[in-house]
N, C-alpha and C. Protein backbone atom coordinates (compact mmCIF):
# COMPACT_ATOMS: atom_id res chain seq x y z
N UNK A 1 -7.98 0.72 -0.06
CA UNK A 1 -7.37 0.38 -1.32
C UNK A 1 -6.74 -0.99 -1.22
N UNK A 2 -6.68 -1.85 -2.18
CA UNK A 2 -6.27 -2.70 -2.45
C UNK A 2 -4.33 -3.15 -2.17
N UNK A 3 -3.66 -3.72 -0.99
CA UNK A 3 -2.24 -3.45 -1.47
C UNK A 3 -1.99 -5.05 -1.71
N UNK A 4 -0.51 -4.82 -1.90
CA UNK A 4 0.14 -6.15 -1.86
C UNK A 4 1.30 -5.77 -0.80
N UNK A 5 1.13 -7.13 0.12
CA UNK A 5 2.43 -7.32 0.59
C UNK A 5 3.76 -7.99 0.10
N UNK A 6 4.82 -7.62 0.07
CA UNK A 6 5.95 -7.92 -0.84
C UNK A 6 7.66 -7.44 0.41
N UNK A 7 8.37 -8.71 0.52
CA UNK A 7 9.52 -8.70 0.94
C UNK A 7 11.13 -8.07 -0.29
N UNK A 8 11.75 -6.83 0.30
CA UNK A 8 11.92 -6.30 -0.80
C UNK A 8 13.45 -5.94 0.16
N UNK A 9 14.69 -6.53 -0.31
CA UNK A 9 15.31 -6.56 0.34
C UNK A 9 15.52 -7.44 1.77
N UNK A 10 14.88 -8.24 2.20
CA UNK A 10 14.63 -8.78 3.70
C UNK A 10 13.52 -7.48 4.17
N UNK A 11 13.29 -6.41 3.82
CA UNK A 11 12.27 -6.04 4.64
C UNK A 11 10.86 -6.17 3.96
N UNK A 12 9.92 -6.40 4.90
CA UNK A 12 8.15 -6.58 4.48
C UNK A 12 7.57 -5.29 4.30
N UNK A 13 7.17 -5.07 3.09
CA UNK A 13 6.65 -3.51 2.87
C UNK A 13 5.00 -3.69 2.77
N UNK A 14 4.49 -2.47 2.59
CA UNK A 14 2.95 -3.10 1.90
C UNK A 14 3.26 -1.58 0.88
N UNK A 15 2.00 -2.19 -0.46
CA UNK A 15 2.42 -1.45 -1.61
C UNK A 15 1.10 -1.33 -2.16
N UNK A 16 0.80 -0.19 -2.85
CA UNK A 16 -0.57 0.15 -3.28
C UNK A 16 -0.64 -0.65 -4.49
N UNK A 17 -1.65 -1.72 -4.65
CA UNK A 17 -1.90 -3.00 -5.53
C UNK A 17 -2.03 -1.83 -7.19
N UNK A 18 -2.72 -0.50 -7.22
CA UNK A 18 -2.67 -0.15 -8.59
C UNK A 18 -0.98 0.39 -8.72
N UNK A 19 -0.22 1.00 -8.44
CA UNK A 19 0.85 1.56 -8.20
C UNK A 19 2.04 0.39 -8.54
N UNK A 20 1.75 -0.64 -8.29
CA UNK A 20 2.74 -1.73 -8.72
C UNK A 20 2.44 -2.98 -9.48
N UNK A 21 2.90 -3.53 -10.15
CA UNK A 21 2.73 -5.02 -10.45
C UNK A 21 2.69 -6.02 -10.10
N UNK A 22 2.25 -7.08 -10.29
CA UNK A 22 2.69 -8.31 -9.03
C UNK A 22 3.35 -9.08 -9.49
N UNK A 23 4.11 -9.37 -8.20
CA UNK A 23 5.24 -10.82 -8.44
C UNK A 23 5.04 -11.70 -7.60
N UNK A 24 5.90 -13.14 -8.19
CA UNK A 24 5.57 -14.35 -7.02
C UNK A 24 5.97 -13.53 -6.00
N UNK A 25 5.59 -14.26 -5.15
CA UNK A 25 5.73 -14.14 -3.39
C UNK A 25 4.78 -13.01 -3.00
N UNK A 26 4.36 -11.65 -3.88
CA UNK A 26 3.23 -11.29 -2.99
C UNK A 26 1.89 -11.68 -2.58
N UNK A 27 1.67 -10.93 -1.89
CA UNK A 27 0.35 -11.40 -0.94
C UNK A 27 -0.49 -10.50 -1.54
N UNK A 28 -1.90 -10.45 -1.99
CA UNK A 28 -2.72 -9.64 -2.31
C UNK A 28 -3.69 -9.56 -1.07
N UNK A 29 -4.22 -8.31 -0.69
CA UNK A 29 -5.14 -7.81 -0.30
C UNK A 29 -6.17 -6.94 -0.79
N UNK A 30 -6.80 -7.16 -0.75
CA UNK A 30 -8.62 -6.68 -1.28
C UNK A 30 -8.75 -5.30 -0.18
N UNK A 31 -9.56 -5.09 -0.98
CA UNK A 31 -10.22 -3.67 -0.11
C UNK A 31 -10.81 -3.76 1.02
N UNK A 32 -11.45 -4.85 1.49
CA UNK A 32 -12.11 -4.90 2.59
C UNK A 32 -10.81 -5.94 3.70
N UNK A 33 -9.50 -6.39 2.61
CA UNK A 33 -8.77 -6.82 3.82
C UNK A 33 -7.93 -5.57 4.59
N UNK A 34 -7.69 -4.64 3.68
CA UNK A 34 -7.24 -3.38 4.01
C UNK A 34 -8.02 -2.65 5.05
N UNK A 35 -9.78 -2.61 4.75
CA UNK A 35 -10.04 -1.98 5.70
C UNK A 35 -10.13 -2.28 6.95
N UNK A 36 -10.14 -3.65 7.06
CA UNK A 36 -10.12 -4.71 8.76
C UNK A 36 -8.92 -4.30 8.91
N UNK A 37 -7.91 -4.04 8.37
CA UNK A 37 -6.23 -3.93 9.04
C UNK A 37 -6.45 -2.43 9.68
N UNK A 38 -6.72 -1.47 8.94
CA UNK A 38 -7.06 -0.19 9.19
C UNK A 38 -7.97 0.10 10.35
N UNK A 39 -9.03 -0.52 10.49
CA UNK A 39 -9.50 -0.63 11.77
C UNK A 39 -8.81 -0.78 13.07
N UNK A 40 -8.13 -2.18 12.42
CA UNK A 40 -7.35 -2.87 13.41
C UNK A 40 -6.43 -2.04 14.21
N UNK A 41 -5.86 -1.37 13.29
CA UNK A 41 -4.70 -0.12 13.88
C UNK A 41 -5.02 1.04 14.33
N UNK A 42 -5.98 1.49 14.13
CA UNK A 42 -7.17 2.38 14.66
C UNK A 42 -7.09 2.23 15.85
N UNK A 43 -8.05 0.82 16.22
CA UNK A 43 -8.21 0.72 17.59
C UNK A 43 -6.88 0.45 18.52
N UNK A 44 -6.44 -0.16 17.58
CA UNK A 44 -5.21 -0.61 18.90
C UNK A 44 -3.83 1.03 19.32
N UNK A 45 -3.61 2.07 18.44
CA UNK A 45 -3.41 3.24 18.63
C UNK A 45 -4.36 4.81 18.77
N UNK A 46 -5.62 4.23 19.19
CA UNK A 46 -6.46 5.21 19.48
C UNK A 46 -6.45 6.15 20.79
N UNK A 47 -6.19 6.96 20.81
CA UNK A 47 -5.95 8.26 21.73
C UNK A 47 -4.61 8.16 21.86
N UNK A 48 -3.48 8.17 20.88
CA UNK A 48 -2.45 8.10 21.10
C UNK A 48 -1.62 8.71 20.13
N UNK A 49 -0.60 9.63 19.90
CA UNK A 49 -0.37 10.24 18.92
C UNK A 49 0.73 9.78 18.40
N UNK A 50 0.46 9.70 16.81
CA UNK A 50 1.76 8.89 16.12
C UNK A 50 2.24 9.73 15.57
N UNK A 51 3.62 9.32 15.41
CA UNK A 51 4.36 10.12 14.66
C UNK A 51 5.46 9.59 14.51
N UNK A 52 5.34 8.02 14.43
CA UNK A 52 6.34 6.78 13.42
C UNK A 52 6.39 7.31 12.12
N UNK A 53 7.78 7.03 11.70
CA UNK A 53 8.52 7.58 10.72
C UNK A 53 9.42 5.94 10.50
N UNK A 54 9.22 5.54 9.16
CA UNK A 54 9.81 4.38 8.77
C UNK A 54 10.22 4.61 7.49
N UNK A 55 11.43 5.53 7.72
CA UNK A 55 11.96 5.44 6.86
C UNK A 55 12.31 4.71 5.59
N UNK A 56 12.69 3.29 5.73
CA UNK A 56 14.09 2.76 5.07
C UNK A 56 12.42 2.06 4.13
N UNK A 57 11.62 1.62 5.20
CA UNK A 57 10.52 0.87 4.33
C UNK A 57 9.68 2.25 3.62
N UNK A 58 9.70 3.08 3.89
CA UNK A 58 9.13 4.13 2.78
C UNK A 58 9.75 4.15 1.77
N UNK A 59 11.62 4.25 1.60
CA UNK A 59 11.98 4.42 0.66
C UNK A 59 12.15 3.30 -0.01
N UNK A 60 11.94 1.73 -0.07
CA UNK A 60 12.06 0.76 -0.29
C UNK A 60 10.32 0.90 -1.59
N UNK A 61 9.20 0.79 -0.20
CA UNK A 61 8.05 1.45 -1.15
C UNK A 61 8.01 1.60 -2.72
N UNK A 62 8.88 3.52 -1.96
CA UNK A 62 9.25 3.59 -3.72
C UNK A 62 9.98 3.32 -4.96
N UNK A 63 10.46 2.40 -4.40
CA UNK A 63 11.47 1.76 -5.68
C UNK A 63 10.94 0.53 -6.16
N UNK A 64 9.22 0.43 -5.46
CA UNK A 64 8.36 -0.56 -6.19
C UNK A 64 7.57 0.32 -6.73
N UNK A 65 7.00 1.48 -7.24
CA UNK A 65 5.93 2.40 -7.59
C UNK A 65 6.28 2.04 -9.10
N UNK A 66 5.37 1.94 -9.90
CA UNK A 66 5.74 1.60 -10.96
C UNK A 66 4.56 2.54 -11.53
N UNK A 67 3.54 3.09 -11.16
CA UNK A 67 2.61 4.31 -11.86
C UNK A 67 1.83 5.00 -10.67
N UNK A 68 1.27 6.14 -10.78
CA UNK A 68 0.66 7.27 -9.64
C UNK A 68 -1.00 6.47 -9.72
N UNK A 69 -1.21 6.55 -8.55
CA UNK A 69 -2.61 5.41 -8.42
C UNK A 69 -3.45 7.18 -8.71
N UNK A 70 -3.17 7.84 -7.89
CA UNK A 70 -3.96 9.47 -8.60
C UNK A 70 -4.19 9.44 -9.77
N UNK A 71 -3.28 9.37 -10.86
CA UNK A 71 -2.73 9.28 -12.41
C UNK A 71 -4.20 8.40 -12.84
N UNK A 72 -3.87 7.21 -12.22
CA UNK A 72 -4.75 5.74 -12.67
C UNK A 72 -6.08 6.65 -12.33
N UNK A 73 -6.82 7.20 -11.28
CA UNK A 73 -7.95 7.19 -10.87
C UNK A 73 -8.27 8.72 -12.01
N UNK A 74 -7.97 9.61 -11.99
CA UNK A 74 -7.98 10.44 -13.40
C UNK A 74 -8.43 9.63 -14.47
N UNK A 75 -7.73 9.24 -15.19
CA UNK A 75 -7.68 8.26 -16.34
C UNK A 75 -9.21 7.24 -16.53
N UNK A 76 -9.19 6.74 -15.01
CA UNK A 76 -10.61 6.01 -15.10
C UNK A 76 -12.33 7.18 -15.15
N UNK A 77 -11.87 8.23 -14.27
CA UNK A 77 -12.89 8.67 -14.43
C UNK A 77 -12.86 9.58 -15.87
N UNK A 78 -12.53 9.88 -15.99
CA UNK A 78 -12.26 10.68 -17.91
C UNK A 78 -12.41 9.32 -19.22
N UNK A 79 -12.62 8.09 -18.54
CA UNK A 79 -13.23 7.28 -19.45
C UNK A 79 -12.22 6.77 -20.13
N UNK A 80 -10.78 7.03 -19.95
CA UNK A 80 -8.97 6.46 -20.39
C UNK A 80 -8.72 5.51 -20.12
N UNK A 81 -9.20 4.73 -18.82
CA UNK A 81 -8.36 3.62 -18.02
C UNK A 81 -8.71 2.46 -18.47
């Protein structure tokens, strides 16, 4: 999926690009920059079990959510969006 990166408070979050709006200073990423990152983290924590918990930037996250990307993807396939 598409996010944006966005500094929100002094901390760097990443944010689902349908789920929010954009403002100066974010960074857009495309789907295929998402999936090279995703890879990226793949390999570099592979056979290794996570169970990072980041809080403060989760709840930061959501106080950028501005609509349910689920919501959005409904809507598009029912011919709404």
């Amino acid at each position: 999926m598409a996010i944006r990166l966005r500094t929100v408070d002094g901390y760097r979050i990443a944010l689902c690009a349908v789920e929010s709006d954009p403002k100066d200073g974010d960074l857009y990423l495309d789907d295929n920059d998402h999936y090279a990152l995703a890879a990226k983290f793949a390999w570099d924590w592979q056979d290794e079990t996570i169970d990072m918990i980041y809080g403060l930037q989760w709840e930061l996250m959501e106080t950028q959510k501005v609509r349910d990307a689920e919501e959005e993807l409904q809507k598009w396939l029912d011919g709404r969006g």
